[in-house]
PDB file of N, CA and C in Angstrom:
ATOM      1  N   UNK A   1      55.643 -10.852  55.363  1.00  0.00           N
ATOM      2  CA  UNK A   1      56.764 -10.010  55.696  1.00  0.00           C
ATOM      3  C   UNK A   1      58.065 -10.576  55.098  1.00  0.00           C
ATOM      4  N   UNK A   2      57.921 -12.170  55.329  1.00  0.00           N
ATOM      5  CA  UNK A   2      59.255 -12.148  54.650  1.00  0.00           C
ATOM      6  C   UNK A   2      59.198 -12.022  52.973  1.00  0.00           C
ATOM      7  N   UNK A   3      58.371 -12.366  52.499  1.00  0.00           N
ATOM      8  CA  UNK A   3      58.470 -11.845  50.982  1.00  0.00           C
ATOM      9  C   UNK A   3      58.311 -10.606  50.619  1.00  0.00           C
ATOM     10  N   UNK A   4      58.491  -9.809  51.176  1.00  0.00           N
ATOM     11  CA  UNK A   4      58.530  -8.188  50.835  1.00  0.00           C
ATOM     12  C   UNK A   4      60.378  -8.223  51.394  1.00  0.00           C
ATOM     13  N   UNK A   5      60.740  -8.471  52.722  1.00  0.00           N
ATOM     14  CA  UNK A   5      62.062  -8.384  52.584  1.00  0.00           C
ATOM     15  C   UNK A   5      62.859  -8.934  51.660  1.00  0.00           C
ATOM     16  N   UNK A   6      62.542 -10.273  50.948  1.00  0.00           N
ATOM     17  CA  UNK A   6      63.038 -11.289  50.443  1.00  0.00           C
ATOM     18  C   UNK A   6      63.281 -10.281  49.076  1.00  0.00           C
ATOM     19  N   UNK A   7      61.762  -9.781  48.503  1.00  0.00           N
ATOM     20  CA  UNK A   7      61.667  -8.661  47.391  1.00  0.00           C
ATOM     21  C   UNK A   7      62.942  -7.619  47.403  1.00  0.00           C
ATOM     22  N   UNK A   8      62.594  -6.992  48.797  1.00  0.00           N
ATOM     23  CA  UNK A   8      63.320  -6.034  48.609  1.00  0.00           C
ATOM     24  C   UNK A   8      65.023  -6.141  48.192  1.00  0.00           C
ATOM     25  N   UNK A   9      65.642  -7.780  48.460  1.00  0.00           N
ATOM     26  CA  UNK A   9      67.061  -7.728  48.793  1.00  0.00           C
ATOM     27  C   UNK A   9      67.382  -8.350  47.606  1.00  0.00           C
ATOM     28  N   UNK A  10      65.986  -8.354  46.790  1.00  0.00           N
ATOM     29  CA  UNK A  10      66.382  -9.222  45.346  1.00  0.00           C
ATOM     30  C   UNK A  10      66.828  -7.416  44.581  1.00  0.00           C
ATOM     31  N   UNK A  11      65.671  -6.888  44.724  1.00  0.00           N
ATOM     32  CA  UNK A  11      65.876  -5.465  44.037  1.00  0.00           C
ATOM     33  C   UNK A  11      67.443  -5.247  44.518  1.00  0.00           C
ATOM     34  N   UNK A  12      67.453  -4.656  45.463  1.00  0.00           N
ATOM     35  CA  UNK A  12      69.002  -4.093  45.975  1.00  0.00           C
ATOM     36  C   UNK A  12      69.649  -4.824  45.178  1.00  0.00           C
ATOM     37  N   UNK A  13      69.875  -6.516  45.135  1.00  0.00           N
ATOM     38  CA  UNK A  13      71.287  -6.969  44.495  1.00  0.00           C
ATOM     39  C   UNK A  13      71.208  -6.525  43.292  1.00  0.00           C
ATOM     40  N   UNK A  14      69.738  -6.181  42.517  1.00  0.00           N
ATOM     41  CA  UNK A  14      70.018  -6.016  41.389  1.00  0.00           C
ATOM     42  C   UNK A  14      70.124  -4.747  40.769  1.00  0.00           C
ATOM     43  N   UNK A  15      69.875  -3.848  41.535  1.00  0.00           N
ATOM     44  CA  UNK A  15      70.480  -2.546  41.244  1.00  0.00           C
ATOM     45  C   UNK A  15      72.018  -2.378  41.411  1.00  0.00           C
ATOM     46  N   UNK A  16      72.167  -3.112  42.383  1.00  0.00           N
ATOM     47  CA  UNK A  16      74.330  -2.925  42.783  1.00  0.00           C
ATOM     48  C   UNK A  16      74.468  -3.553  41.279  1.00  0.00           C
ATOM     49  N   UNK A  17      73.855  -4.204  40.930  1.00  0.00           N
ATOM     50  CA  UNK A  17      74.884  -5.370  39.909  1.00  0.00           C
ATOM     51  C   UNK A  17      74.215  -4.314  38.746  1.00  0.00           C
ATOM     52  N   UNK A  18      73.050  -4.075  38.516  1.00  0.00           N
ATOM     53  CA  UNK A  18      72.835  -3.005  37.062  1.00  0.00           C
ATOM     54  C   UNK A  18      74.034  -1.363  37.333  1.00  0.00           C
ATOM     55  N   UNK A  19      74.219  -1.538  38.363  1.00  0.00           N
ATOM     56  CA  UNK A  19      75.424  -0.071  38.216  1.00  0.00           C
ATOM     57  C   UNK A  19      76.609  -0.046  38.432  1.00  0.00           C
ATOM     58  N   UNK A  20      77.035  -1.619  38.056  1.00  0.00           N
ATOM     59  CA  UNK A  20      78.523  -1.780  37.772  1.00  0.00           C
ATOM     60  C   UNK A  20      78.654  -1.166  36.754  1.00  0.00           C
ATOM     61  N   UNK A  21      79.972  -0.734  36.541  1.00  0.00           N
ATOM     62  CA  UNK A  21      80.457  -0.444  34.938  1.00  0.00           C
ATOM     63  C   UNK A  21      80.606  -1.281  34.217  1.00  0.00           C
ATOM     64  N   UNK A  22      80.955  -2.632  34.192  1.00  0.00           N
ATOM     65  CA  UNK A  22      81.143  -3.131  33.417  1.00  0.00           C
ATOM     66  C   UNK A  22      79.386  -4.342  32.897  1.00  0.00           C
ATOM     67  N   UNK A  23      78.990  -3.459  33.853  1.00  0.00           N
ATOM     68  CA  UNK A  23      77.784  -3.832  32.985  1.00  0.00           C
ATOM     69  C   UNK A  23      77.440  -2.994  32.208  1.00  0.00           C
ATOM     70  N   UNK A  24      77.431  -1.684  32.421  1.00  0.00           N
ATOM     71  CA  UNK A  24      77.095  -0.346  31.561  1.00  0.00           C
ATOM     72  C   UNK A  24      77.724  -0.461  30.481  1.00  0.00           C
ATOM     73  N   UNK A  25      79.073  -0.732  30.648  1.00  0.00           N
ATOM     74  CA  UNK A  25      79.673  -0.675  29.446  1.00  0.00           C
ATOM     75  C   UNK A  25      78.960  -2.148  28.581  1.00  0.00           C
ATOM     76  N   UNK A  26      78.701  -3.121  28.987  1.00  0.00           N
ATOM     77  CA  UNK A  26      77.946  -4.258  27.826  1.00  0.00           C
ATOM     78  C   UNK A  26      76.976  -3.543  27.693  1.00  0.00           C
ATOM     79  N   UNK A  27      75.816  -3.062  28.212  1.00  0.00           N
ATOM     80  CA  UNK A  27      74.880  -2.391  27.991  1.00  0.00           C
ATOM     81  C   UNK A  27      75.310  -1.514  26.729  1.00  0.00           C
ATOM     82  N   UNK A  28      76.279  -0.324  27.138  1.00  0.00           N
ATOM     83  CA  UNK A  28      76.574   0.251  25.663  1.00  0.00           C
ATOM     84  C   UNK A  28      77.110  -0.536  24.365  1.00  0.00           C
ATOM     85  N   UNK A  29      77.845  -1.627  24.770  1.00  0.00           N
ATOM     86  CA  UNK A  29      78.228  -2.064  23.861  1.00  0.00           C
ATOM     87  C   UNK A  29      77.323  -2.818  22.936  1.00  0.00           C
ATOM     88  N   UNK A  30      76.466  -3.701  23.484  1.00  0.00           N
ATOM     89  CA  UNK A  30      75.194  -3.975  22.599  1.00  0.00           C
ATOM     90  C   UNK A  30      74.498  -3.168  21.784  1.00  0.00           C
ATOM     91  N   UNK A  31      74.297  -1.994  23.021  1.00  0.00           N
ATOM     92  CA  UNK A  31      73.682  -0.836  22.239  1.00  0.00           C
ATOM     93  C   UNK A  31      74.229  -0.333  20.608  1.00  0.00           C
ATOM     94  N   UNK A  32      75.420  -0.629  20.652  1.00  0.00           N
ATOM     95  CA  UNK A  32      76.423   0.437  19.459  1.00  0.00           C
ATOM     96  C   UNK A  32      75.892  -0.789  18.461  1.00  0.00           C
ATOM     97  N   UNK A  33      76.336  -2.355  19.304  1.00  0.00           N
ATOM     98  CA  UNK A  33      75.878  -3.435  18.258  1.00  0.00           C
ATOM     99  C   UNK A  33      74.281  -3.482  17.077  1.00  0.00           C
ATOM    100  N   UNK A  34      73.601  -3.389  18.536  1.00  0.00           N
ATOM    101  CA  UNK A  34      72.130  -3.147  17.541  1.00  0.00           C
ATOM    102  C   UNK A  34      72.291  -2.221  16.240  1.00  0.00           C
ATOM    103  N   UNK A  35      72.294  -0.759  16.975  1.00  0.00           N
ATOM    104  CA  UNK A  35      72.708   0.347  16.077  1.00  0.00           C
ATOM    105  C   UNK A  35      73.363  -0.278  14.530  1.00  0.00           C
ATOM    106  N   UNK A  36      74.752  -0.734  14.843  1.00  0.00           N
ATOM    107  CA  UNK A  36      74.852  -1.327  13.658  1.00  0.00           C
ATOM    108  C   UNK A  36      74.255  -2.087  12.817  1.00  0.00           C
ATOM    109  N   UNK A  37      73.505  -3.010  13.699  1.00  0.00           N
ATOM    110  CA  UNK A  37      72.936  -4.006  12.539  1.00  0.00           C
ATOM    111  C   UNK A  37      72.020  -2.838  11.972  1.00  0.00           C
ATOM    112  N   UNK A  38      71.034  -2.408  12.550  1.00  0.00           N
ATOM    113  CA  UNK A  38      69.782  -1.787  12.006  1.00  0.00           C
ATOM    114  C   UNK A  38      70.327  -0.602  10.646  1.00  0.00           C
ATOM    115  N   UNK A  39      71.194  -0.028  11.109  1.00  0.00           N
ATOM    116  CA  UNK A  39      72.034   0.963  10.031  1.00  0.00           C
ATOM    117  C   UNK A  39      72.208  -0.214   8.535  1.00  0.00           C
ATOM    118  N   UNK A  40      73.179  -1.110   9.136  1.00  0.00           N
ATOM    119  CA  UNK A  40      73.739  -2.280   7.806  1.00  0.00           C
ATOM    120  C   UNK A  40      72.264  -2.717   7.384  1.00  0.00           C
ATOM    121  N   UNK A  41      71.421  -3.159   8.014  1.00  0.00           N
ATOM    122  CA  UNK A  41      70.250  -3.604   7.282  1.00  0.00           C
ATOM    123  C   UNK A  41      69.223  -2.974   6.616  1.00  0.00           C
ATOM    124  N   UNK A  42      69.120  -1.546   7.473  1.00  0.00           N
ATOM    125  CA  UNK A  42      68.445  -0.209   6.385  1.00  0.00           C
ATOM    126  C   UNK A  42      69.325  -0.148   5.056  1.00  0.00           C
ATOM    127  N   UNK A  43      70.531  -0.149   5.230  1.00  0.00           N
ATOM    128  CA  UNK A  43      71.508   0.143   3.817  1.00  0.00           C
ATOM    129  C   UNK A  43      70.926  -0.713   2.543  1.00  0.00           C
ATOM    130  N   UNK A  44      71.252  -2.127   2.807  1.00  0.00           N
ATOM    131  CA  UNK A  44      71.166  -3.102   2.798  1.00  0.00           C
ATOM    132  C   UNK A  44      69.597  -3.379   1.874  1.00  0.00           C
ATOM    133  N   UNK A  45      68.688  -2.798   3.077  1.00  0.00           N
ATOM    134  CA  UNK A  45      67.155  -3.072   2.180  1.00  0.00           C
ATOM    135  C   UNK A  45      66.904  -1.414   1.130  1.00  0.00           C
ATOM    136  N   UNK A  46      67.230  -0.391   1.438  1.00  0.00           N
ATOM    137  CA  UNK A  46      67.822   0.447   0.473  1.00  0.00           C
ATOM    138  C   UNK A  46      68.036   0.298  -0.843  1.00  0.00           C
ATOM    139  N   UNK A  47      69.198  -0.369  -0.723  1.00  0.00           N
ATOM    140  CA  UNK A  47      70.096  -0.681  -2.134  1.00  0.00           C
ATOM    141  C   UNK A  47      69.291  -1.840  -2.995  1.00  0.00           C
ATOM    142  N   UNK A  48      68.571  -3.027  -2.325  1.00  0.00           N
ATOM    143  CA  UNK A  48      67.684  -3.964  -2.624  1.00  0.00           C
ATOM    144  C   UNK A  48      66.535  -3.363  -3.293  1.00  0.00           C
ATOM    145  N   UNK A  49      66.001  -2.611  -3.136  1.00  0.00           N
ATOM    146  CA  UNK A  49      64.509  -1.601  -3.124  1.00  0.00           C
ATOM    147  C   UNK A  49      64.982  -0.910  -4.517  1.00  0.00           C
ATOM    148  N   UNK A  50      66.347  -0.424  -4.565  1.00  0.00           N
ATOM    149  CA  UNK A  50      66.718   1.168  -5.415  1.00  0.00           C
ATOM    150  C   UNK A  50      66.858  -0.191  -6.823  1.00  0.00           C
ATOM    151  N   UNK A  51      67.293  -1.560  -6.594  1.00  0.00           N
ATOM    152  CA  UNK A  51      68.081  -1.944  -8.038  1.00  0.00           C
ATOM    153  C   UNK A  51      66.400  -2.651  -8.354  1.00  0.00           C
ATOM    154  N   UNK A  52      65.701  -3.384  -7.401  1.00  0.00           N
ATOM    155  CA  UNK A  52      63.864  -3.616  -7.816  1.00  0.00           C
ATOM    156  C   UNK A  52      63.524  -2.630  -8.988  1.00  0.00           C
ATOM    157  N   UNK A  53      63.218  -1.228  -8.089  1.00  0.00           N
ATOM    158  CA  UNK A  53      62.921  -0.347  -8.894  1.00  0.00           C
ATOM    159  C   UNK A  53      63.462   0.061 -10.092  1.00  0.00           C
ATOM    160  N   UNK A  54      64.818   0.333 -10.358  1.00  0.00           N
ATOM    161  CA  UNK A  54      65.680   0.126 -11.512  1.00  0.00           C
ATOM    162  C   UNK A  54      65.163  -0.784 -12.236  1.00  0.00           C
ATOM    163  N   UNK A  55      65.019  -2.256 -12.153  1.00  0.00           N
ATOM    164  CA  UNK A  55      64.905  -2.864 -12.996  1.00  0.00           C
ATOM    165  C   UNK A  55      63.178  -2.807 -13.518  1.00  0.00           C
ATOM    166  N   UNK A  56      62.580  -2.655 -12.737  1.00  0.00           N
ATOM    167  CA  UNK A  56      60.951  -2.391 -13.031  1.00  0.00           C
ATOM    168  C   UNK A  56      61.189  -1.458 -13.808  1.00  0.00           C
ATOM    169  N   UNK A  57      61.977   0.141 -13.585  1.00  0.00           N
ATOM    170  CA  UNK A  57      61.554   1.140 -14.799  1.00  0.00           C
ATOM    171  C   UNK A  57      61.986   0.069 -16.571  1.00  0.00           C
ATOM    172  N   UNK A  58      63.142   0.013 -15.961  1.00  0.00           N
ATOM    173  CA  UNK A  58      63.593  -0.230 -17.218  1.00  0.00           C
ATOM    174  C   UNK A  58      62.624  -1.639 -18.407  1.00  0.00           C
ATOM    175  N   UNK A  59      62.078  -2.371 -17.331  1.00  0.00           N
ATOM    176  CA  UNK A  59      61.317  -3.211 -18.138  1.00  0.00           C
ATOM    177  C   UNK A  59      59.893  -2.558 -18.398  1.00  0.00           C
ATOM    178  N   UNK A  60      59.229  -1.844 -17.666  1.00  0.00           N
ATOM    179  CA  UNK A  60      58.552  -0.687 -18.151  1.00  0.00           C
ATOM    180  C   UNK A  60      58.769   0.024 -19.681  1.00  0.00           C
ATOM    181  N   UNK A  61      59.869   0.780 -19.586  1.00  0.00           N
ATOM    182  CA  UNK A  61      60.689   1.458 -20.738  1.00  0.00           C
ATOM    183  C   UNK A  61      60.612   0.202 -22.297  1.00  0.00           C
ATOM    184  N   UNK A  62      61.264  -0.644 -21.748  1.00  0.00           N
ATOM    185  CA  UNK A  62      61.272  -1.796 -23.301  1.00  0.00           C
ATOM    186  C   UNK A  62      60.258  -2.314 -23.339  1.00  0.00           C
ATOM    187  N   UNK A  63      58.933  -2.322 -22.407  1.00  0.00           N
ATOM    188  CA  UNK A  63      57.612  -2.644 -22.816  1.00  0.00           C
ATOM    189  C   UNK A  63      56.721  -1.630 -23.949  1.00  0.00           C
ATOM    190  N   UNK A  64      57.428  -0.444 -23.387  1.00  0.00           N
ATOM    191  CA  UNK A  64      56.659   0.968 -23.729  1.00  0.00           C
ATOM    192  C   UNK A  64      56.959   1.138 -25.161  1.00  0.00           C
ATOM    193  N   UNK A  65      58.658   0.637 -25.357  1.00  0.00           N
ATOM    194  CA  UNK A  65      59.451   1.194 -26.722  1.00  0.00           C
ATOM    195  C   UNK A  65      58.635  -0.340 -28.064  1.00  0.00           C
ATOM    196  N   UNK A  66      58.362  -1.535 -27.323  1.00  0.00           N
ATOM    197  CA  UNK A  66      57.768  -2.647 -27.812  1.00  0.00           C
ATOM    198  C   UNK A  66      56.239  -2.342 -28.357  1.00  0.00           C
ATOM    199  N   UNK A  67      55.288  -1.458 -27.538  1.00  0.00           N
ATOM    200  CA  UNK A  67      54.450  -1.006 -27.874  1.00  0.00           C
ATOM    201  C   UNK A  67      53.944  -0.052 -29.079  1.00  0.00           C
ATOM    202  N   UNK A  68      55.368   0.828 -29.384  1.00  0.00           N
ATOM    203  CA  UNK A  68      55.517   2.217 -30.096  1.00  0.00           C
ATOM    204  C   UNK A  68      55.577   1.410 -31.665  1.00  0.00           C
ATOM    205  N   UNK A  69      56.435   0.493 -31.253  1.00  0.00           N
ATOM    206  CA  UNK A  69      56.804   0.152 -32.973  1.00  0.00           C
ATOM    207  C   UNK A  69      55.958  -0.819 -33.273  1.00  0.00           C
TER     208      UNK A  69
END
């Protein structure tokens, strides 16, 4: 019995304390944080991927033009 009350008054504190605002608001604010990174790091591996490929065609291309003549 007492560890079910003991349970229960752990839950309660921690619901009062998860529905402060100013926890909500860190909550969002991390949130926006993640968001950013994952956005900057999609960009990021994007642009990495697009100049790979760039440079693969193009050494492709002067292999191809090396071949012709």
């Amino acid at each position: 019995m007492k560890k079910f009350i003991l349970t229960l008054a752990c839950m309660t504190t921690l619901l009062i304390v998860s529905c402060k605002e100013s926890t909500q608001d860190k909550v969002e604010d991390t949130t926006e944080a993640v968001g950013e990174d994952i956005e900057t790091t999609t960009e990021d591996a994007i642009d990495s991927t697009t100049t790979e490929v760039g440079n693969d065609i193009e050494k492709g291309v002067d292999a191809a033009k090396e071949e012709m003549e």
